[in-house]
PDB file of N, CA and C in Angstrom:
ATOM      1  N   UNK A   1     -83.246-107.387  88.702  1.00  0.00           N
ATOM      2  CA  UNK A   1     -83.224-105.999  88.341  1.00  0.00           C
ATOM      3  C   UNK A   1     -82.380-105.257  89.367  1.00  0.00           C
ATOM      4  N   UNK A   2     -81.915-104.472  89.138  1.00  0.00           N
ATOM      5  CA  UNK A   2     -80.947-103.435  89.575  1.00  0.00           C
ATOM      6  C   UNK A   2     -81.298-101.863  89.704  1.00  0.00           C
ATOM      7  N   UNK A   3     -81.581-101.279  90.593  1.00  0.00           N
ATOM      8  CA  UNK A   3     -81.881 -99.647  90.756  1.00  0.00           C
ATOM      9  C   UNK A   3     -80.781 -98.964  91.393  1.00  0.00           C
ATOM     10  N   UNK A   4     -80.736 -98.359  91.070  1.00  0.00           N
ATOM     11  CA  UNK A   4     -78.997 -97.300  92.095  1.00  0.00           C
ATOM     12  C   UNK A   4     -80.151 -95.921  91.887  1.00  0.00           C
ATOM     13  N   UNK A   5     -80.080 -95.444  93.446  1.00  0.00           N
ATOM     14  CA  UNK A   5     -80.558 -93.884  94.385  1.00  0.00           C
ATOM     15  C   UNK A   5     -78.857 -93.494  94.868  1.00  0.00           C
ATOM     16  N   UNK A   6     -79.093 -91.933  94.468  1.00  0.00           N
ATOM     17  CA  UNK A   6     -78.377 -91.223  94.598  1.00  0.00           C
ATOM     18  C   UNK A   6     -78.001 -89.875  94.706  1.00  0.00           C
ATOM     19  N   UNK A   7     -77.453 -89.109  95.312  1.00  0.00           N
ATOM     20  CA  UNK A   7     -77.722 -87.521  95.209  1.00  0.00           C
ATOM     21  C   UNK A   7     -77.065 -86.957  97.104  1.00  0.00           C
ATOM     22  N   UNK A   8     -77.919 -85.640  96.682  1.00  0.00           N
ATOM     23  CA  UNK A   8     -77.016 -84.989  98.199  1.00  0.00           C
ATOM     24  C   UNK A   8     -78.465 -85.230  98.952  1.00  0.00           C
ATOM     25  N   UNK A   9     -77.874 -85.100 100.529  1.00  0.00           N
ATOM     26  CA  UNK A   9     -78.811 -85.718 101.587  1.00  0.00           C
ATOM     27  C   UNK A   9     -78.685 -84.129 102.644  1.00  0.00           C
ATOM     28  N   UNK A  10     -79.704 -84.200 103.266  1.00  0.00           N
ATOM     29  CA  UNK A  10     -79.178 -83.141 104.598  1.00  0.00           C
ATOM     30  C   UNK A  10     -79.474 -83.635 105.855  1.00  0.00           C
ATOM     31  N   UNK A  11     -78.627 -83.333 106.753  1.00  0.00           N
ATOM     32  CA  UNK A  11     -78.995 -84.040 107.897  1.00  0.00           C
ATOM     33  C   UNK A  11     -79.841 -82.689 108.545  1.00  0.00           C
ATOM     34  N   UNK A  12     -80.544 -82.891 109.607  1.00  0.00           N
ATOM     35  CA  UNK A  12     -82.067 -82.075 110.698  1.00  0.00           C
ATOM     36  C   UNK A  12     -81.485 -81.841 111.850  1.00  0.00           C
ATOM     37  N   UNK A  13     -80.828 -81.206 112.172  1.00  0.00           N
ATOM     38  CA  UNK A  13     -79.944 -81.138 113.439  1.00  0.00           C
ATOM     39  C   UNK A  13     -80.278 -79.418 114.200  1.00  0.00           C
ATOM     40  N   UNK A  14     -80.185 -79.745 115.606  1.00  0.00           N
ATOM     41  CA  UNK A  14     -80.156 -78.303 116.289  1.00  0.00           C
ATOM     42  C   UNK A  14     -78.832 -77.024 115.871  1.00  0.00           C
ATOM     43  N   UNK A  15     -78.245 -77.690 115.014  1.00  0.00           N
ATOM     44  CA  UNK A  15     -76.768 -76.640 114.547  1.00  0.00           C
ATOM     45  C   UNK A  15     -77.670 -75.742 113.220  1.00  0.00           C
ATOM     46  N   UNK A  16     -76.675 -74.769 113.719  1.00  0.00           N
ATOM     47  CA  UNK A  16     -77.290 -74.011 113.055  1.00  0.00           C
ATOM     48  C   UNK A  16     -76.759 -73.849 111.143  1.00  0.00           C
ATOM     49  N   UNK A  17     -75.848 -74.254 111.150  1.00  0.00           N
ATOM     50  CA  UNK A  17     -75.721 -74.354 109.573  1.00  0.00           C
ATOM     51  C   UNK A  17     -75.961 -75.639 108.895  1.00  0.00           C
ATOM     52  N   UNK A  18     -76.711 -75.890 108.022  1.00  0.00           N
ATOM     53  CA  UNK A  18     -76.931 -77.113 107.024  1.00  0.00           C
ATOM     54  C   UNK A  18     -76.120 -77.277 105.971  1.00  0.00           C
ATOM     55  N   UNK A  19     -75.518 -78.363 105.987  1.00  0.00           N
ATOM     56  CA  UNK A  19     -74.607 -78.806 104.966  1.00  0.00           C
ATOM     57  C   UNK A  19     -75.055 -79.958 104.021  1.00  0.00           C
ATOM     58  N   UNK A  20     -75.078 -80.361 102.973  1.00  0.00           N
ATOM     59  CA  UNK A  20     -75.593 -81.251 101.885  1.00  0.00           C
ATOM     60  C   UNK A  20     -74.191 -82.087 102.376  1.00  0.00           C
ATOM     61  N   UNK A  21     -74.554 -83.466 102.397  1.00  0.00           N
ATOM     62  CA  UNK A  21     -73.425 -84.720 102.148  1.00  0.00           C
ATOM     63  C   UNK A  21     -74.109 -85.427 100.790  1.00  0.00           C
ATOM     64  N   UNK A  22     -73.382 -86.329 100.505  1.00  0.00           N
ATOM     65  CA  UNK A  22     -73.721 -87.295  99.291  1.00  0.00           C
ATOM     66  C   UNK A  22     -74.011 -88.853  99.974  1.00  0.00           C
ATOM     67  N   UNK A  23     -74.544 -89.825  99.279  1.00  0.00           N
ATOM     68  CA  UNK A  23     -74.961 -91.038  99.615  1.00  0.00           C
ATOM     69  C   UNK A  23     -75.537 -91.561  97.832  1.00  0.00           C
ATOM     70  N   UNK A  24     -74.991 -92.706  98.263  1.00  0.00           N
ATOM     71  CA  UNK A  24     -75.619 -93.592  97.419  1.00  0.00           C
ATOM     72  C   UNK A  24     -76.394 -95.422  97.531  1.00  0.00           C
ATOM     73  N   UNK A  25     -77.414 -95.733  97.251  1.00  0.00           N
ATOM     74  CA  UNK A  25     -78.020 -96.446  97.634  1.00  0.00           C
ATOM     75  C   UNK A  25     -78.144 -97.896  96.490  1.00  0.00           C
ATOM     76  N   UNK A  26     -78.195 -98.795  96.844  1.00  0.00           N
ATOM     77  CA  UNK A  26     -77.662-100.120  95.753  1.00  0.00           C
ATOM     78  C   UNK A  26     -79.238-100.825  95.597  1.00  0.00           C
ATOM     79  N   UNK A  27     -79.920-101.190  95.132  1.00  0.00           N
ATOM     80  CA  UNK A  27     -81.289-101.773  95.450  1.00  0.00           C
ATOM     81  C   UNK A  27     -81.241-102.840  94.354  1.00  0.00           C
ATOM     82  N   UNK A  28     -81.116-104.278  93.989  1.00  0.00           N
ATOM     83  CA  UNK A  28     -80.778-105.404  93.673  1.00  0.00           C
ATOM     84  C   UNK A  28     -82.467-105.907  94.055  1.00  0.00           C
ATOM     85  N   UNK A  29     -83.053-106.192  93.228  1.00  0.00           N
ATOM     86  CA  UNK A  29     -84.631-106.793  93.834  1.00  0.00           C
ATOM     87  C   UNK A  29     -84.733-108.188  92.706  1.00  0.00           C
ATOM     88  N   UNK A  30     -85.298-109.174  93.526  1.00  0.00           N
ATOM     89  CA  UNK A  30     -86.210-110.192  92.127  1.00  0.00           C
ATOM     90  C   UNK A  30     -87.501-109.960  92.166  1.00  0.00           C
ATOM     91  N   UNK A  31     -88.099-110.268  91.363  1.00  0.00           N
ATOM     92  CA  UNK A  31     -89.665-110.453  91.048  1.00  0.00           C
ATOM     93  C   UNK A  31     -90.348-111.930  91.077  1.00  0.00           C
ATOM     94  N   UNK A  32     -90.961-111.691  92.404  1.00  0.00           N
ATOM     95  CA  UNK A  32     -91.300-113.069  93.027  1.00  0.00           C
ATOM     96  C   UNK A  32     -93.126-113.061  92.157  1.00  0.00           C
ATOM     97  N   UNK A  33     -93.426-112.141  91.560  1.00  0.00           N
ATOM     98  CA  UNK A  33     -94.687-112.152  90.528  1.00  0.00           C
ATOM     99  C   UNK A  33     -94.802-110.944  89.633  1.00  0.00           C
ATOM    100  N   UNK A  34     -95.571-110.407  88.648  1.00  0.00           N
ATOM    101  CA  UNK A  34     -95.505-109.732  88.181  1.00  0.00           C
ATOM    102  C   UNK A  34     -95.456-108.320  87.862  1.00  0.00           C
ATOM    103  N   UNK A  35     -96.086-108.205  89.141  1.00  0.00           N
ATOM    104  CA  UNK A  35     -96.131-107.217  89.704  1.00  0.00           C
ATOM    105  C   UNK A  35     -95.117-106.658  91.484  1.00  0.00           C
ATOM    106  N   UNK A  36     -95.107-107.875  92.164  1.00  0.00           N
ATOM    107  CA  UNK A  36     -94.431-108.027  93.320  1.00  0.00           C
ATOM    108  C   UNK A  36     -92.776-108.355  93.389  1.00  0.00           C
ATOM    109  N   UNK A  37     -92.234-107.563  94.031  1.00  0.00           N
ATOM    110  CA  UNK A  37     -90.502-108.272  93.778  1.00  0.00           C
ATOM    111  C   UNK A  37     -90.000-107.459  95.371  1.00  0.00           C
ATOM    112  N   UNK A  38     -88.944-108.382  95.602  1.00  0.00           N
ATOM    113  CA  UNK A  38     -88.287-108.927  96.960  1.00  0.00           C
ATOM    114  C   UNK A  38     -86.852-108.406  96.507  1.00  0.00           C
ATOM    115  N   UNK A  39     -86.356-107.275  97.190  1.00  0.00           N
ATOM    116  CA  UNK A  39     -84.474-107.203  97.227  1.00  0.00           C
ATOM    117  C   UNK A  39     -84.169-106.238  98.219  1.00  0.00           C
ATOM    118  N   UNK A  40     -82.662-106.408  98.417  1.00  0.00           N
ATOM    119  CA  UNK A  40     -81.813-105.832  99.550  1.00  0.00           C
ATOM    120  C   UNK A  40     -81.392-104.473  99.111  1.00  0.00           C
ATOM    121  N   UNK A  41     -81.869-103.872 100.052  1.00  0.00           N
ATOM    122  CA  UNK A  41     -81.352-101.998  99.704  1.00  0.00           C
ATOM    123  C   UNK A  41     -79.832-102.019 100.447  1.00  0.00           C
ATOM    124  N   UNK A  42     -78.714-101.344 100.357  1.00  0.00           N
ATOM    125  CA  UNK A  42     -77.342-101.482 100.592  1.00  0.00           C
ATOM    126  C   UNK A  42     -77.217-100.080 100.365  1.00  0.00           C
ATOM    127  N   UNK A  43     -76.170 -98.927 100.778  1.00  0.00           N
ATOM    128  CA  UNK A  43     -75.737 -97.861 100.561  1.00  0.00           C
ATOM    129  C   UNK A  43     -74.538 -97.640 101.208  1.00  0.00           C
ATOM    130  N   UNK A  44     -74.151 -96.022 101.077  1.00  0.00           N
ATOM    131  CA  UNK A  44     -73.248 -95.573 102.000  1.00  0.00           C
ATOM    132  C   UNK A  44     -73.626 -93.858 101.900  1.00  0.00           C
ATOM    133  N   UNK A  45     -73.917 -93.378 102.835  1.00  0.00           N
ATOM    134  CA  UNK A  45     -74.026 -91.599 102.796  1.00  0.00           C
ATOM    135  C   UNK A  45     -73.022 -91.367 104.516  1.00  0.00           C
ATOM    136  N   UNK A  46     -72.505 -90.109 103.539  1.00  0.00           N
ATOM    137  CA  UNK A  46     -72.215 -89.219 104.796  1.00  0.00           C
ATOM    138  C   UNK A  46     -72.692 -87.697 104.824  1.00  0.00           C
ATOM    139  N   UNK A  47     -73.276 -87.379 106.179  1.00  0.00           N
ATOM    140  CA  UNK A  47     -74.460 -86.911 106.172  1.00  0.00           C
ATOM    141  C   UNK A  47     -73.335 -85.948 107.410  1.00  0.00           C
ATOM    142  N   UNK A  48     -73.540 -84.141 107.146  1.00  0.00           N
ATOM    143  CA  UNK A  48     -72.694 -83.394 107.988  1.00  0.00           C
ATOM    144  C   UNK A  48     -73.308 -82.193 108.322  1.00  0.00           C
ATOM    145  N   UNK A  49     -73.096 -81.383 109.588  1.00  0.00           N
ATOM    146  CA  UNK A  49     -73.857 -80.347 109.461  1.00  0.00           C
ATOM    147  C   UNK A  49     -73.112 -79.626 110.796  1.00  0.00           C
ATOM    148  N   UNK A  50     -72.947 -78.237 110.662  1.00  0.00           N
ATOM    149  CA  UNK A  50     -71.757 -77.390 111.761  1.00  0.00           C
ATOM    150  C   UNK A  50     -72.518 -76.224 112.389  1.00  0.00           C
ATOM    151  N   UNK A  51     -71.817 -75.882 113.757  1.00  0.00           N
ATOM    152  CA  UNK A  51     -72.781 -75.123 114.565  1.00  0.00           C
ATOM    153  C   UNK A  51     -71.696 -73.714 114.969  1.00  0.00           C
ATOM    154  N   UNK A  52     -72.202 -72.559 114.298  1.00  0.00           N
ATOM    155  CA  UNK A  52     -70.830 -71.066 114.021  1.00  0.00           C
ATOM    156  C   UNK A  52     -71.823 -70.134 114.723  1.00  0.00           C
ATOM    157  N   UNK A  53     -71.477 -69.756 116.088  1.00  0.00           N
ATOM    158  CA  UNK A  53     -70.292 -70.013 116.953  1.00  0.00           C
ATOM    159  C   UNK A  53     -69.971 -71.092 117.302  1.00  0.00           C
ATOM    160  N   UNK A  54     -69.336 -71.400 117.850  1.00  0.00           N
ATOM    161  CA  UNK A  54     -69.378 -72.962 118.620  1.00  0.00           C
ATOM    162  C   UNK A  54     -70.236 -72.977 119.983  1.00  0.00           C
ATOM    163  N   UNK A  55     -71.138 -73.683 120.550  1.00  0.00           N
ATOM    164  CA  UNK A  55     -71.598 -73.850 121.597  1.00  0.00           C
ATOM    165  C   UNK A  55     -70.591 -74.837 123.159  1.00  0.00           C
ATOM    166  N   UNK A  56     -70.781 -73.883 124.283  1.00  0.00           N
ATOM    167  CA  UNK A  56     -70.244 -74.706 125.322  1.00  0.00           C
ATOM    168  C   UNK A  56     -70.742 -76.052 125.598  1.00  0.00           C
ATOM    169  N   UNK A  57     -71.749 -76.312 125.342  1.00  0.00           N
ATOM    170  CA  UNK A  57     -72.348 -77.784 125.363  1.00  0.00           C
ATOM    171  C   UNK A  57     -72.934 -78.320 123.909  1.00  0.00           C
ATOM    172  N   UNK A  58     -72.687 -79.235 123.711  1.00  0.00           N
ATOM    173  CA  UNK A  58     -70.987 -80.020 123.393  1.00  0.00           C
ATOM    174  C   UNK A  58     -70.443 -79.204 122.861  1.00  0.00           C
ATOM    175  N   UNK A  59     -69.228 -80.085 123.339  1.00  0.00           N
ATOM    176  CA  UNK A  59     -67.830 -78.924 123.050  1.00  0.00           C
ATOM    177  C   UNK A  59     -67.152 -79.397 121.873  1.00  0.00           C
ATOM    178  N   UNK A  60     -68.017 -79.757 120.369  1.00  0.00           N
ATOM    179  CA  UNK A  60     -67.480 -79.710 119.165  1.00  0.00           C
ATOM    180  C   UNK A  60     -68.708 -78.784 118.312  1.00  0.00           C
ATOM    181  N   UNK A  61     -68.096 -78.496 117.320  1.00  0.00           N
ATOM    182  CA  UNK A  61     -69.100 -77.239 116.615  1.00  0.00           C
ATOM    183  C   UNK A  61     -69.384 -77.933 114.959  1.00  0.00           C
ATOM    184  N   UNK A  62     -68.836 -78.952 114.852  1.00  0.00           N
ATOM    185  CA  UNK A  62     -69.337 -79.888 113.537  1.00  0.00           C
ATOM    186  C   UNK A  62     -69.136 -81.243 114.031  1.00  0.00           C
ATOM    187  N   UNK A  63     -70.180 -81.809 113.279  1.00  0.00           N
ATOM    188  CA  UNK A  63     -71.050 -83.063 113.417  1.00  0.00           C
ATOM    189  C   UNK A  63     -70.712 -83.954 112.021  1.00  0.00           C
ATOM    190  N   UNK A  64     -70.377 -84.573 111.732  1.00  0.00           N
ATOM    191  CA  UNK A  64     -70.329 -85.363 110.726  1.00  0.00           C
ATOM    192  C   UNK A  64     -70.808 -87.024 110.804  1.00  0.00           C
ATOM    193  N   UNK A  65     -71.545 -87.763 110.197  1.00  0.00           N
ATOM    194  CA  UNK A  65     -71.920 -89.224 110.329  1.00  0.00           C
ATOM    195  C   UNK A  65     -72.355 -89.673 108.921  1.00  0.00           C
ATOM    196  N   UNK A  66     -71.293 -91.263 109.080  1.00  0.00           N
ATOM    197  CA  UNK A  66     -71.108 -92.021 108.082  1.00  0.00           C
ATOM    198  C   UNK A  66     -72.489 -93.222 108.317  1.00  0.00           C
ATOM    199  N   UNK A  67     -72.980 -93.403 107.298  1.00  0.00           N
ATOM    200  CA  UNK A  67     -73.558 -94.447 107.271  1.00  0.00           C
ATOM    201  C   UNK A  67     -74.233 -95.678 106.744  1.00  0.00           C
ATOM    202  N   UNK A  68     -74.121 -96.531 106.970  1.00  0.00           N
ATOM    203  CA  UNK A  68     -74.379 -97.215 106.183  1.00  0.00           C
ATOM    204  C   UNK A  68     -75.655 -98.482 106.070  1.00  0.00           C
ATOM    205  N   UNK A  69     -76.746 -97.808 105.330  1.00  0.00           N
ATOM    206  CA  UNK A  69     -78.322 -98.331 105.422  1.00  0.00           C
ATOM    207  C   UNK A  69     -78.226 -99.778 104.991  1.00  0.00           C
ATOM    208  N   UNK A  70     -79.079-100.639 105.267  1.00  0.00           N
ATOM    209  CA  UNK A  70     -78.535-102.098 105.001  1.00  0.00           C
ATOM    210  C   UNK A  70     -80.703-102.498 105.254  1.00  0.00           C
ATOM    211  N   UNK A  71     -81.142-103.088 104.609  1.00  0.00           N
ATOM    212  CA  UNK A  71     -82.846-103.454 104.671  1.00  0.00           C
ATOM    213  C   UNK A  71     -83.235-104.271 103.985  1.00  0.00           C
ATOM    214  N   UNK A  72     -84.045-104.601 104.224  1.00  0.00           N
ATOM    215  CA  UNK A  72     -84.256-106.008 103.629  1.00  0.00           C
ATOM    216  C   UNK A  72     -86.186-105.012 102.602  1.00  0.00           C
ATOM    217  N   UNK A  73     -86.401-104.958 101.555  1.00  0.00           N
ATOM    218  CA  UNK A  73     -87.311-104.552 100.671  1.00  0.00           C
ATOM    219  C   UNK A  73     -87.922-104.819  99.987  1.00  0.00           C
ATOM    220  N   UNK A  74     -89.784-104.764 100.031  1.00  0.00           N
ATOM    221  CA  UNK A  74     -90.340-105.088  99.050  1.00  0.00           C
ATOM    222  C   UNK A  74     -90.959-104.236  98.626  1.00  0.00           C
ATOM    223  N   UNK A  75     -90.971-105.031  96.814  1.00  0.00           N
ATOM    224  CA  UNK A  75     -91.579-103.205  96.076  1.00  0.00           C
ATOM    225  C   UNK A  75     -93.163-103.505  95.347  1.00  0.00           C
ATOM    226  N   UNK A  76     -93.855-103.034  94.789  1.00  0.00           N
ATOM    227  CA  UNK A  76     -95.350-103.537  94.121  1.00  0.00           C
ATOM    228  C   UNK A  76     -95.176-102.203  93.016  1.00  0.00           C
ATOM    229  N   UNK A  77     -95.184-102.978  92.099  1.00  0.00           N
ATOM    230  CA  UNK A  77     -95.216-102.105  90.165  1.00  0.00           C
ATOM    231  C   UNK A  77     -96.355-102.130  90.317  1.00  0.00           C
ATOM    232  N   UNK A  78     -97.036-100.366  90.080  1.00  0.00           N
ATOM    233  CA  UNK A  78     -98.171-100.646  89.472  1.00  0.00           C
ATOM    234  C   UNK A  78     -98.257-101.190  87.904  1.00  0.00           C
ATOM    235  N   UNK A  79     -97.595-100.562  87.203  1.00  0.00           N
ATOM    236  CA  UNK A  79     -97.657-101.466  85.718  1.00  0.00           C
ATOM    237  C   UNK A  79     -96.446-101.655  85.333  1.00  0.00           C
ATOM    238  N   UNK A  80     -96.696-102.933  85.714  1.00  0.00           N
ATOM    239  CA  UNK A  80     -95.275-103.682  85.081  1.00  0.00           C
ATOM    240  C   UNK A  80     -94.565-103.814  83.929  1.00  0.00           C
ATOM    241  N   UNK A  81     -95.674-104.023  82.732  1.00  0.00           N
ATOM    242  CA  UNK A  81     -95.748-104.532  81.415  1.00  0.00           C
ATOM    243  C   UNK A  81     -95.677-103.352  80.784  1.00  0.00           C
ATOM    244  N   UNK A  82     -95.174-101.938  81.351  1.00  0.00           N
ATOM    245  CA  UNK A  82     -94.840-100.942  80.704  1.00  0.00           C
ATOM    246  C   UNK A  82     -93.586-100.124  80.964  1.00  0.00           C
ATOM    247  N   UNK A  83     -93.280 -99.700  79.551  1.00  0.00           N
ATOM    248  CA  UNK A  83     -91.621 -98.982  79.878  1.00  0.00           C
ATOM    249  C   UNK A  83     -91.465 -98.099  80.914  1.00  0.00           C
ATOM    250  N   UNK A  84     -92.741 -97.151  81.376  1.00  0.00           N
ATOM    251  CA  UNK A  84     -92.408 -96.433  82.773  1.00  0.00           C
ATOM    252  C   UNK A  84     -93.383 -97.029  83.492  1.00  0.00           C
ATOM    253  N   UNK A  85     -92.900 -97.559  85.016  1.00  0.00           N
ATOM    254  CA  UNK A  85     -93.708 -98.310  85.560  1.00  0.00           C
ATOM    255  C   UNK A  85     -93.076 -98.011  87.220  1.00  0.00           C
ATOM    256  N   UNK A  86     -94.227 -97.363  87.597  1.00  0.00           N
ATOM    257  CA  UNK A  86     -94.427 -96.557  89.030  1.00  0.00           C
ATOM    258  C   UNK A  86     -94.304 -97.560  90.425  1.00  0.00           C
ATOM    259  N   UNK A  87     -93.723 -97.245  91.165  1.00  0.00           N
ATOM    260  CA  UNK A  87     -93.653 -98.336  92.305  1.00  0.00           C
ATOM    261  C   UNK A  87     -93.837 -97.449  93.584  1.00  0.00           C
ATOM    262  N   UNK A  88     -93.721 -98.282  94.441  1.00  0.00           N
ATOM    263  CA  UNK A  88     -93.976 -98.239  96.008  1.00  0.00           C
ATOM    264  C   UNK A  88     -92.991 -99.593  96.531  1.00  0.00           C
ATOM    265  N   UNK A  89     -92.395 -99.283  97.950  1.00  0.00           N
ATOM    266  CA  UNK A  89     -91.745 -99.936  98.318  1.00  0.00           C
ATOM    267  C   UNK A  89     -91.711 -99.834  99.607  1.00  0.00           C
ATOM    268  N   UNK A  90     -91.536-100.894 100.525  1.00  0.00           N
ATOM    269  CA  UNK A  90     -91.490-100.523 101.966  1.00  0.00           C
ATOM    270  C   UNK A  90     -90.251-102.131 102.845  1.00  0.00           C
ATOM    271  N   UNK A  91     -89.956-101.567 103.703  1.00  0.00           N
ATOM    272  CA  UNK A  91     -89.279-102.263 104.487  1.00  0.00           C
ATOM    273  C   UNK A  91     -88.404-102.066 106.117  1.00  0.00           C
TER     274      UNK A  91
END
């Protein structure tokens, strides 16, 4: 099975303006039982956020970071055997 996460992200930073970046996330899982399944989360977001005025320490006033999430994931369906079927996942 195959899931793709996606959308705008914000980064939490001491600057004072918040900027939305985009990211997208790849999630590829098998189902090692019927309920239980094992896969690799993969992405890429870039995540930005700028500080107006500029501050003397540090001496840049936007922040930008690329990144790229890489995890190893397991998920538990609560009901499997149905067309919408709720999960939890951790890794």
């Amino acid at each position: 099975m195959l899931s793709v996460f996606g959308g705008p992200s914000m980064m939490l930073t001491d600057f004072n303006k918040k900027k939305f970046g985009w990211g997208v996330e790849y999630f590829p899982h098998y189902g090692l039982s019927q309920n239980f399944s094992v896969g690799l989360l993969a992405g890429y977001n870039a995540l930005r956020t700028e500080q107006n005025p500029p501050l003397k320490n540090p001496p840049y006033s936007y922040l930008k970071v690329h990144a790229i999430p890489l995890a190893l994931i397991g998920s538990w369906h609560f009901t499997s055997s149905r067309a919408l079927s709720p999960f939890i996942y951790a890794g």
